[in-house]
PDB file of N, CA and C in Angstrom:
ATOM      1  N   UNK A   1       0.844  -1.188   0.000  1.00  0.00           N
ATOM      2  CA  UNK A   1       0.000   0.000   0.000  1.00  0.00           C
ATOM      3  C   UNK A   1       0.881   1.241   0.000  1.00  0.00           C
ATOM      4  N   UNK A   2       0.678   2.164  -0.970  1.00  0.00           N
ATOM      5  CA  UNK A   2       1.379   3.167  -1.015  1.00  0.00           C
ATOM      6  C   UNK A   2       0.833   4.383   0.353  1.00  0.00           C
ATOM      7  N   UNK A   3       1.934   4.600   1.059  1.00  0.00           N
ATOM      8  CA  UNK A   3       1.417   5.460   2.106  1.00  0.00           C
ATOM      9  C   UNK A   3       1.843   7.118   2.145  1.00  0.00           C
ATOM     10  N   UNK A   4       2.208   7.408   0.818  1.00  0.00           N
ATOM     11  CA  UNK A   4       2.182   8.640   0.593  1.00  0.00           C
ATOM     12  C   UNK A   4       0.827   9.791   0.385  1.00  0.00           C
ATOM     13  N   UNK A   5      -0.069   9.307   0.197  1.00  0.00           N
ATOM     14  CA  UNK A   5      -1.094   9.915   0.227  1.00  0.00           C
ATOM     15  C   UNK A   5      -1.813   9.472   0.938  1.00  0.00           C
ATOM     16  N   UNK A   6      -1.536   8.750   2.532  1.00  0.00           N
ATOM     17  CA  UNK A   6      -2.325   8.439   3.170  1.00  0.00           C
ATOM     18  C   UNK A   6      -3.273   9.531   4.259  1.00  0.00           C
ATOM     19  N   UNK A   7      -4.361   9.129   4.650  1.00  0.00           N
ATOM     20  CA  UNK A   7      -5.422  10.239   5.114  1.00  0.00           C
ATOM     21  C   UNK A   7      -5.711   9.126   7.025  1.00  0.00           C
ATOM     22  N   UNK A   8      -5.619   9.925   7.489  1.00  0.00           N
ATOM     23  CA  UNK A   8      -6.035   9.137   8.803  1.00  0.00           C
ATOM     24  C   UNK A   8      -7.455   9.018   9.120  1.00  0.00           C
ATOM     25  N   UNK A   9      -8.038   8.843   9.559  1.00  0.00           N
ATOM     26  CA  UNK A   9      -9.564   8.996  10.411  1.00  0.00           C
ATOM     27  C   UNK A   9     -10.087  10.256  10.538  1.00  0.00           C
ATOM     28  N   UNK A  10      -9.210  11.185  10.639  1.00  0.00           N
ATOM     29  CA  UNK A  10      -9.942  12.437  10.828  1.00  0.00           C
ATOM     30  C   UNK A  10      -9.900  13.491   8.911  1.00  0.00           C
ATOM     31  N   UNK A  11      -9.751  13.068   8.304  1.00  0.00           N
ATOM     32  CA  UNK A  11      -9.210  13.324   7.077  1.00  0.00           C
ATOM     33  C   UNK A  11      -7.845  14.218   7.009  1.00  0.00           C
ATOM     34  N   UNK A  12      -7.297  14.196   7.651  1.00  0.00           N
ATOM     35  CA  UNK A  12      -6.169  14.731   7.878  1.00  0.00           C
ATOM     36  C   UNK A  12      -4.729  14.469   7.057  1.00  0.00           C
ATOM     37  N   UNK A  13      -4.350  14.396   6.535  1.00  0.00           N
ATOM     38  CA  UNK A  13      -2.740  13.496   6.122  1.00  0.00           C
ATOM     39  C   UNK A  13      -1.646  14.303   7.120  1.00  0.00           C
ATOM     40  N   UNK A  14      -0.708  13.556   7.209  1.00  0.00           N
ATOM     41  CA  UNK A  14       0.013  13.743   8.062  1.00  0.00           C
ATOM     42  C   UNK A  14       1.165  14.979   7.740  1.00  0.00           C
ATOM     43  N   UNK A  15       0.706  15.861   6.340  1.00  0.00           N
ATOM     44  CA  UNK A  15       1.361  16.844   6.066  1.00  0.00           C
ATOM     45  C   UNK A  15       0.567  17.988   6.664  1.00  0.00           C
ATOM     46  N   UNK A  16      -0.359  17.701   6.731  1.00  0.00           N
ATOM     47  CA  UNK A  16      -1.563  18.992   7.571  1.00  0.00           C
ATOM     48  C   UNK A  16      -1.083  19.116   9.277  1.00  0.00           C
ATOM     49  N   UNK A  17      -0.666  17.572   9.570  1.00  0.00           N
ATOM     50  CA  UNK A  17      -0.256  18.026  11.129  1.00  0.00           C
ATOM     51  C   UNK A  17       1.050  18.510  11.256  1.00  0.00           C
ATOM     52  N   UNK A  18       1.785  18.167  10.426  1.00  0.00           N
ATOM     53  CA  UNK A  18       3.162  19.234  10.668  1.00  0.00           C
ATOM     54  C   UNK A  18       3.033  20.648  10.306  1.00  0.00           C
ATOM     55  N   UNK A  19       2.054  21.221   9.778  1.00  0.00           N
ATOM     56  CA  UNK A  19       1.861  22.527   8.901  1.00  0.00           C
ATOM     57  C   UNK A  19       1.222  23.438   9.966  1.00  0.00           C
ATOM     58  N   UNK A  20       0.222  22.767  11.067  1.00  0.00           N
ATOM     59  CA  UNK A  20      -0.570  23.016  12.147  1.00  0.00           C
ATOM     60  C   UNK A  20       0.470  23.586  13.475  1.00  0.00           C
ATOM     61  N   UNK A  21       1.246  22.264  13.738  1.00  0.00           N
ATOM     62  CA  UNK A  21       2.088  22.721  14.987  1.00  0.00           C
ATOM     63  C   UNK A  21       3.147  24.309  14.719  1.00  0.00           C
ATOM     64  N   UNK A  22       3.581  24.317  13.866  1.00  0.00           N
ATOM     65  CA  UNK A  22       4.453  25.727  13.459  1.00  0.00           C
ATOM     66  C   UNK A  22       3.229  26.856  14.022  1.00  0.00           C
ATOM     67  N   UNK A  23       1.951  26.655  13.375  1.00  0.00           N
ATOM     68  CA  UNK A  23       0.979  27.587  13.242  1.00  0.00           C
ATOM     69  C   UNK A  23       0.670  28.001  14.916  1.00  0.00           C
ATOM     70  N   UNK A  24       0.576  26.809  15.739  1.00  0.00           N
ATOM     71  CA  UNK A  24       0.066  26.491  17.356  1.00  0.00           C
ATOM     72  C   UNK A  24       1.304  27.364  17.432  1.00  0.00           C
ATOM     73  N   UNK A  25       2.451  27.414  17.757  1.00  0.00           N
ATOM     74  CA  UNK A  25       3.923  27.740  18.201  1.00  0.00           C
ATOM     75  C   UNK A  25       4.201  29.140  17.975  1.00  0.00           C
ATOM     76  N   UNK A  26       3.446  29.350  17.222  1.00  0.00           N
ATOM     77  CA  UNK A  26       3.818  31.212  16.018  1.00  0.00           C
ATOM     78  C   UNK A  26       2.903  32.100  17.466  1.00  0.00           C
ATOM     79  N   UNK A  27       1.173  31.624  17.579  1.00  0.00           N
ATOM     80  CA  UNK A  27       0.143  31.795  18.185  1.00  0.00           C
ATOM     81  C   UNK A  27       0.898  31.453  19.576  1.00  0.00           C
ATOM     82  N   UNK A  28       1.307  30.967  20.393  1.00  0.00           N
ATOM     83  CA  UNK A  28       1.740  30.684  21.546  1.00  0.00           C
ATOM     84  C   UNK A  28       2.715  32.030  21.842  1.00  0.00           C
ATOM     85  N   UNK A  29       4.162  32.064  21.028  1.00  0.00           N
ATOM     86  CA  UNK A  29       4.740  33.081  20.764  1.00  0.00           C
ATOM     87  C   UNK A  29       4.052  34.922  20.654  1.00  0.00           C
ATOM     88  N   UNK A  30       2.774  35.013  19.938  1.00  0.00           N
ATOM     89  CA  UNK A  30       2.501  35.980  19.906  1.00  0.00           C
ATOM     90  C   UNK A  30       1.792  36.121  21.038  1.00  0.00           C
ATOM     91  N   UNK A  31       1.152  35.389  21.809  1.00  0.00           N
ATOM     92  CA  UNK A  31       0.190  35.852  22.681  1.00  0.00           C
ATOM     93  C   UNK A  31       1.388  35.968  24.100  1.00  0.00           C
ATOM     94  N   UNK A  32       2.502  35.284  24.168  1.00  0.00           N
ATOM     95  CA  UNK A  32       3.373  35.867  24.911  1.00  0.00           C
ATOM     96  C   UNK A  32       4.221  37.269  25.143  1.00  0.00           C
ATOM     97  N   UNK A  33       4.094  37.361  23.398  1.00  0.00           N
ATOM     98  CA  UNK A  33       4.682  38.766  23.222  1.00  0.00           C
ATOM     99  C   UNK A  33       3.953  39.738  23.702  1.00  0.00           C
ATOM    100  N   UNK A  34       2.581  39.656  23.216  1.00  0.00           N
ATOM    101  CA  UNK A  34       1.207  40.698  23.838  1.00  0.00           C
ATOM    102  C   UNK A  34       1.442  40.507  25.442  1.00  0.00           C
ATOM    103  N   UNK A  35       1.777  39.256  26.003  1.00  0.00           N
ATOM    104  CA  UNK A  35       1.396  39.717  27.199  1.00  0.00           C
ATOM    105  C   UNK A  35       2.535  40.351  28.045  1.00  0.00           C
ATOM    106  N   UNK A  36       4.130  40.820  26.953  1.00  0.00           N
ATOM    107  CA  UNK A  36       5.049  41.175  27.685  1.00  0.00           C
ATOM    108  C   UNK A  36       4.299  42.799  27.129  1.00  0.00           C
ATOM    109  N   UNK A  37       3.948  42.861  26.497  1.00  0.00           N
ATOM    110  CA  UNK A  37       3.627  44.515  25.857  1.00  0.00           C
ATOM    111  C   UNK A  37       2.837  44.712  27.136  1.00  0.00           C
ATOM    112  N   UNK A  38       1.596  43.925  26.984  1.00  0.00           N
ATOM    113  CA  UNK A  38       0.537  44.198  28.276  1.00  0.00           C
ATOM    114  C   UNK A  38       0.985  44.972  29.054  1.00  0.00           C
ATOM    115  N   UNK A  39       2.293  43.978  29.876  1.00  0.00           N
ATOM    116  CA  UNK A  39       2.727  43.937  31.417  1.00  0.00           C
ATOM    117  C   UNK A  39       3.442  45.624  31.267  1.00  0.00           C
ATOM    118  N   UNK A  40       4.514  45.294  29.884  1.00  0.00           N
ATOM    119  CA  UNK A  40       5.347  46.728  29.999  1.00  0.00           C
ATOM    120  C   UNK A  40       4.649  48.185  29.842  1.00  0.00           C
ATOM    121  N   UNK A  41       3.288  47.903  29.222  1.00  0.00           N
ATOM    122  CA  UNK A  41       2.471  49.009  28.867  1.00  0.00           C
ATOM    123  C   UNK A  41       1.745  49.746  30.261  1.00  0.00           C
ATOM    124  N   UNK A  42       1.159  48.569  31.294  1.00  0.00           N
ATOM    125  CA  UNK A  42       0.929  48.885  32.329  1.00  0.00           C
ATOM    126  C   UNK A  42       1.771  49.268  33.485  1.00  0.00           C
ATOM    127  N   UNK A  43       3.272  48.909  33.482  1.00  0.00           N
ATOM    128  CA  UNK A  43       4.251  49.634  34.107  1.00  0.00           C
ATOM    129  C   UNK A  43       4.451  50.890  33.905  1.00  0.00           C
ATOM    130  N   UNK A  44       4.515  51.388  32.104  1.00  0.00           N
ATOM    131  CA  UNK A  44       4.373  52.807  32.039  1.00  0.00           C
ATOM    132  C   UNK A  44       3.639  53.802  32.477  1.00  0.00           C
ATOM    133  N   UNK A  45       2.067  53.035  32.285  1.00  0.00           N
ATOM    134  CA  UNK A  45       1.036  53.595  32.512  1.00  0.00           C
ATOM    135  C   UNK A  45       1.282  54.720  34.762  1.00  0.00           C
ATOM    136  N   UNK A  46       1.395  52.973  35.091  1.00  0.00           N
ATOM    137  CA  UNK A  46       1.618  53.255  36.424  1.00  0.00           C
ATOM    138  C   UNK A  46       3.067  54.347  36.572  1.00  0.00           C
ATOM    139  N   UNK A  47       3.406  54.637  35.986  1.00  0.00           N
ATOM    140  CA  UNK A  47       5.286  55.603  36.175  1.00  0.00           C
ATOM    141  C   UNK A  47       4.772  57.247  35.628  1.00  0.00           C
ATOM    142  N   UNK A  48       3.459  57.477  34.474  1.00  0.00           N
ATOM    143  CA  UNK A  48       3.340  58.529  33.935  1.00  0.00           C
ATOM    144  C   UNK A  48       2.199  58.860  35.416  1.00  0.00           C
ATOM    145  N   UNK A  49       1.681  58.055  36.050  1.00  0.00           N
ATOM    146  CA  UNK A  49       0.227  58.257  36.958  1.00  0.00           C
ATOM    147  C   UNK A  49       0.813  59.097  38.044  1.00  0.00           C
ATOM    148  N   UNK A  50       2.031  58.198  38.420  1.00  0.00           N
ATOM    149  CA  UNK A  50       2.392  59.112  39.544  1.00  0.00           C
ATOM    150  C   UNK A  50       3.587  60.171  38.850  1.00  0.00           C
ATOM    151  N   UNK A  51       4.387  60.197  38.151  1.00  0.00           N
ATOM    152  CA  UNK A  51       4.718  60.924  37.665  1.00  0.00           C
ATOM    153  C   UNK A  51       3.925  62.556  37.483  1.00  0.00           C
ATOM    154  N   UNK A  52       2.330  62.318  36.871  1.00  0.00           N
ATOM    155  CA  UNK A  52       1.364  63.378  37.055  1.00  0.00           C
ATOM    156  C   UNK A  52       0.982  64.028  38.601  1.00  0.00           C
ATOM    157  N   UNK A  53       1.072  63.045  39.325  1.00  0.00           N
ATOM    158  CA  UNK A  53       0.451  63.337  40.896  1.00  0.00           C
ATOM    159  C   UNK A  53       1.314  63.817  41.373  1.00  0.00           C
ATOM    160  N   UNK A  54       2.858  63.674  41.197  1.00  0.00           N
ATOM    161  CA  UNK A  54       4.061  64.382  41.499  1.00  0.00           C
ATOM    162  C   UNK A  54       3.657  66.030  41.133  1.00  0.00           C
ATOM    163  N   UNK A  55       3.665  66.280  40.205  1.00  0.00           N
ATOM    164  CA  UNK A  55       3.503  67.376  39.301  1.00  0.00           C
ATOM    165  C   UNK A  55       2.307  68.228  39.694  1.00  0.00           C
ATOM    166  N   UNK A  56       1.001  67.565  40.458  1.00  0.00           N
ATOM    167  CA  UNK A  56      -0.056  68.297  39.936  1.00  0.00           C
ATOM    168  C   UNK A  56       0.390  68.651  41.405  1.00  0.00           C
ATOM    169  N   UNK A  57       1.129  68.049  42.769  1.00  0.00           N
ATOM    170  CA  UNK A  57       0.882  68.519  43.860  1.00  0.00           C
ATOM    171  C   UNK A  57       1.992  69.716  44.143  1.00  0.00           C
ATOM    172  N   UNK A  58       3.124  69.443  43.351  1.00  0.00           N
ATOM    173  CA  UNK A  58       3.937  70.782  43.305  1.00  0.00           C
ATOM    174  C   UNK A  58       3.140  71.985  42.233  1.00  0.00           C
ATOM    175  N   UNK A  59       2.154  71.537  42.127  1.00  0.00           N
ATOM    176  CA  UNK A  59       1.361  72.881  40.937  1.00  0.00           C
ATOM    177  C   UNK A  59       1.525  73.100  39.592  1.00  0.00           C
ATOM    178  N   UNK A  60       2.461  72.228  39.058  1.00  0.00           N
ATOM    179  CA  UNK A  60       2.595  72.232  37.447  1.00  0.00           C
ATOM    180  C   UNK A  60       1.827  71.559  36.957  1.00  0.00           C
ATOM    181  N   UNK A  61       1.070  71.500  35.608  1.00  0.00           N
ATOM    182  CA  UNK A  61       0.624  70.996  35.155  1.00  0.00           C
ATOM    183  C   UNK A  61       1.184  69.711  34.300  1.00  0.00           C
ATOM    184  N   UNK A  62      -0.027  68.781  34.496  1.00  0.00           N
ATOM    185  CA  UNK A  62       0.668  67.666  33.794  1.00  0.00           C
ATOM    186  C   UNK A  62       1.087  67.200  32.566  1.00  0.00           C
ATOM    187  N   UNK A  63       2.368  65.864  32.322  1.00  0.00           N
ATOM    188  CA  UNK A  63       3.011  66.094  31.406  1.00  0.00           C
ATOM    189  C   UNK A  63       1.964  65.873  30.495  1.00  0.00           C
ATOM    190  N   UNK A  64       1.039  65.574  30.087  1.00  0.00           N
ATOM    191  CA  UNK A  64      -0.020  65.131  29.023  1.00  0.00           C
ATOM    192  C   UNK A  64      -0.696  66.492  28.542  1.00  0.00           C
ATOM    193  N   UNK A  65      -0.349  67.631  29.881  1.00  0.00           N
ATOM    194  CA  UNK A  65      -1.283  68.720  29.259  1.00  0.00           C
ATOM    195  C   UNK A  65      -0.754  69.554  28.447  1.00  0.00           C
ATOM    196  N   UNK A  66      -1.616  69.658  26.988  1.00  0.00           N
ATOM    197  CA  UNK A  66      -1.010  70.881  26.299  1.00  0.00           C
ATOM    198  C   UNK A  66      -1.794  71.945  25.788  1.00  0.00           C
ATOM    199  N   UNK A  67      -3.026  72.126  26.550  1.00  0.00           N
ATOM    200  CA  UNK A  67      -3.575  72.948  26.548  1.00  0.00           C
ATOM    201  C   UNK A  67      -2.702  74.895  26.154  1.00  0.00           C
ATOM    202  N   UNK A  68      -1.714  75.169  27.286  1.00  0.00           N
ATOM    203  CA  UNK A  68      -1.365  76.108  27.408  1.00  0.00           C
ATOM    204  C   UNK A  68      -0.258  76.138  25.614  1.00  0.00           C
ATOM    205  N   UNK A  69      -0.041  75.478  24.938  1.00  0.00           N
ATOM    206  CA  UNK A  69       0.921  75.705  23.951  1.00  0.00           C
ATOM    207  C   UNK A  69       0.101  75.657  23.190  1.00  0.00           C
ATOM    208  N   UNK A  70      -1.389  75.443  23.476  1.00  0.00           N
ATOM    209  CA  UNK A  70      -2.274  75.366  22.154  1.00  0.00           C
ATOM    210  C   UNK A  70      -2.457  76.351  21.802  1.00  0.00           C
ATOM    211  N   UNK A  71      -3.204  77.045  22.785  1.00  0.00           N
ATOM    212  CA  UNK A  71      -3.793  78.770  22.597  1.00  0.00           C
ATOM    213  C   UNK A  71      -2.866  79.655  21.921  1.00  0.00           C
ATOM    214  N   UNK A  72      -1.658  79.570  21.932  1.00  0.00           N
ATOM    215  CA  UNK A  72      -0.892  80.489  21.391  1.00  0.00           C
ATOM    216  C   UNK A  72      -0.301  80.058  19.606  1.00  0.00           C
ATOM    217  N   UNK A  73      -1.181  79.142  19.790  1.00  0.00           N
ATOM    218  CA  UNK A  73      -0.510  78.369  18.225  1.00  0.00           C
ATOM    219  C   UNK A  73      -1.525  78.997  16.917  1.00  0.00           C
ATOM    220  N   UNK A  74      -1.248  79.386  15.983  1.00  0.00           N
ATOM    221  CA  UNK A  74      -1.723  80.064  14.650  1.00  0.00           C
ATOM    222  C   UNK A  74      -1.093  79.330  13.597  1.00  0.00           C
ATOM    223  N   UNK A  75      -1.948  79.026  12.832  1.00  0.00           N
ATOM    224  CA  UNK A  75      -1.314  78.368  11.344  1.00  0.00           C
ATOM    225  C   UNK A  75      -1.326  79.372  10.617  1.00  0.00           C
ATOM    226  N   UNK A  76      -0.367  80.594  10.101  1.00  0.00           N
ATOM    227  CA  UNK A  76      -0.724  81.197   8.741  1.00  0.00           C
ATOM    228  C   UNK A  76      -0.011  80.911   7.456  1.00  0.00           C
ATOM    229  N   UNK A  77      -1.021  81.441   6.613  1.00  0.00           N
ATOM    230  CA  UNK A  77      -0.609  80.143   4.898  1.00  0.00           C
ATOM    231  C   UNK A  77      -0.496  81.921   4.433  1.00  0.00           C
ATOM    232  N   UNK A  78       0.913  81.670   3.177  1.00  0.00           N
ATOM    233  CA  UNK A  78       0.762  82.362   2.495  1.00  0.00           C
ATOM    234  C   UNK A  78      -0.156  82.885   1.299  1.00  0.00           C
ATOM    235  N   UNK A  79      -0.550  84.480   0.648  1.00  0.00           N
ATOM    236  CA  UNK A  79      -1.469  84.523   0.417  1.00  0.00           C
ATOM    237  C   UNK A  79      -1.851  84.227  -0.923  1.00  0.00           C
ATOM    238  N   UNK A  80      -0.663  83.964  -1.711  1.00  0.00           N
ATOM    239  CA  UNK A  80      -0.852  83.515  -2.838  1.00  0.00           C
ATOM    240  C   UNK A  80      -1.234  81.518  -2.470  1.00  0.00           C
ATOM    241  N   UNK A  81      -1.080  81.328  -1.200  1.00  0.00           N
ATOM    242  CA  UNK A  81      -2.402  79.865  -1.300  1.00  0.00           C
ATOM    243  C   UNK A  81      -3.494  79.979  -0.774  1.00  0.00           C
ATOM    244  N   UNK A  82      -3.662  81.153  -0.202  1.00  0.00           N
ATOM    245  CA  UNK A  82      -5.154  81.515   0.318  1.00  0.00           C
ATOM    246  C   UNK A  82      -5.751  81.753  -1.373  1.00  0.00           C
ATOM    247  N   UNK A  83      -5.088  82.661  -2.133  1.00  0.00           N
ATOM    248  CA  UNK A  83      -6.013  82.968  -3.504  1.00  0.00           C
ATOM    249  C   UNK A  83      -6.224  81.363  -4.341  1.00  0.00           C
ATOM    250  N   UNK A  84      -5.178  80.951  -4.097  1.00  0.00           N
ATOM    251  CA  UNK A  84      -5.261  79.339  -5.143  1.00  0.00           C
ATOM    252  C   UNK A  84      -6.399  78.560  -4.439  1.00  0.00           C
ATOM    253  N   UNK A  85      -6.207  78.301  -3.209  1.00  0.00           N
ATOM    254  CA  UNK A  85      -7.631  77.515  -2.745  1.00  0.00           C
ATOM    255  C   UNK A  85      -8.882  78.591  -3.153  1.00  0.00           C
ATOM    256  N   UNK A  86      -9.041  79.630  -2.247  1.00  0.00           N
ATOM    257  CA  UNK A  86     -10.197  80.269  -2.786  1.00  0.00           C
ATOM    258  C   UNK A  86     -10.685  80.371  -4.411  1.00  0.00           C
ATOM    259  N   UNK A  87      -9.642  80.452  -5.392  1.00  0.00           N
ATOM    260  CA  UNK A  87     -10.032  80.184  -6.480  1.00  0.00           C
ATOM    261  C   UNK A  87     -10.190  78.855  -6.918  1.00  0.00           C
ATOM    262  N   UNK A  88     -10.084  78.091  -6.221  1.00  0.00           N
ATOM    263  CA  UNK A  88     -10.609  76.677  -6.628  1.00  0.00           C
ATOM    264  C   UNK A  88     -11.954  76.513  -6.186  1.00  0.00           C
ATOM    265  N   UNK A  89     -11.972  76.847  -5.142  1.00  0.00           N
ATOM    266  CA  UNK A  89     -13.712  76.507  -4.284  1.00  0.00           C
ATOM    267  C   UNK A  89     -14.557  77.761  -5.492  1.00  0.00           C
ATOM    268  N   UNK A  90     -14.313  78.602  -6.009  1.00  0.00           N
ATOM    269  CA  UNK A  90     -15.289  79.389  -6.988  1.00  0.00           C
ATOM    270  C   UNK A  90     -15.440  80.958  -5.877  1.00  0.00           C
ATOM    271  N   UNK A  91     -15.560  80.892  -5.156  1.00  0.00           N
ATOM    272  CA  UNK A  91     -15.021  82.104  -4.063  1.00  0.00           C
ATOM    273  C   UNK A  91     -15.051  83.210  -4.227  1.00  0.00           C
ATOM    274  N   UNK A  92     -15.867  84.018  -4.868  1.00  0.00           N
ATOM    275  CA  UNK A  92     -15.533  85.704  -4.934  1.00  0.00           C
ATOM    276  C   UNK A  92     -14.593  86.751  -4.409  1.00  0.00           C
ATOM    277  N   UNK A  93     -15.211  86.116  -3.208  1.00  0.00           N
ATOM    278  CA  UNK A  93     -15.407  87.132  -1.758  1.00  0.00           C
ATOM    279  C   UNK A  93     -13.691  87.054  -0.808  1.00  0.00           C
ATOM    280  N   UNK A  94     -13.034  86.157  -1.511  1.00  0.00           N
ATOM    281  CA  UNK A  94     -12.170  85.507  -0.658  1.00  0.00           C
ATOM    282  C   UNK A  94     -10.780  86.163  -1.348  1.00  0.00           C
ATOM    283  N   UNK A  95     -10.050  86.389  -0.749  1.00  0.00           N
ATOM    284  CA  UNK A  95      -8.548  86.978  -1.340  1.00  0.00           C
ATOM    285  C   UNK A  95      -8.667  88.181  -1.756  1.00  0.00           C
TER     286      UNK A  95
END
């Protein structure tokens, strides 16, 4: 009996179960990796928390806040691209 194309009971051939375990091993591997990210993500988390509570009790604001660098921020475009957009949208009134 030639047993190169043999199929077991479950229809399986025995090239499907070596093709499977790599696949189990890859999946084992990644869900370890996630759970070193997890762990290291929640160490950060916990280092920026008090890091903030440090900060908010000496009165500075925290490192996440950027409120105060916002307000002072302005985008201005030169006006020969203010006229090119406005003349694209059809715009009269504009430039």
């Amino acid at each position: 009996m030639d047993t190169s194309n043999a199929v077991d009971m479950n229809g399986t051939s025995p090239e499907t179960t070596q093709v499977r375990v790599p696949d189990l091993e890859r999946i084992r591997n990644a869900r370890k990796r996630r759970m070193i990210q997890i762990k290291e993500w929640q160490q950060y988390d916990r280092k920026m928390t008090r890091e903030s509570e440090k900060q908010q009790r000496k009165g500075i604001s925290p490192i996440g806040d950027k409120s105060m660098h916002r307000a002072g921020r302005h985008v201005n475009f030169p006006q020969s691209l203010i006229f090119l957009e406005a003349a694209a949208r059809g715009d009269l009134d504009e430039g």
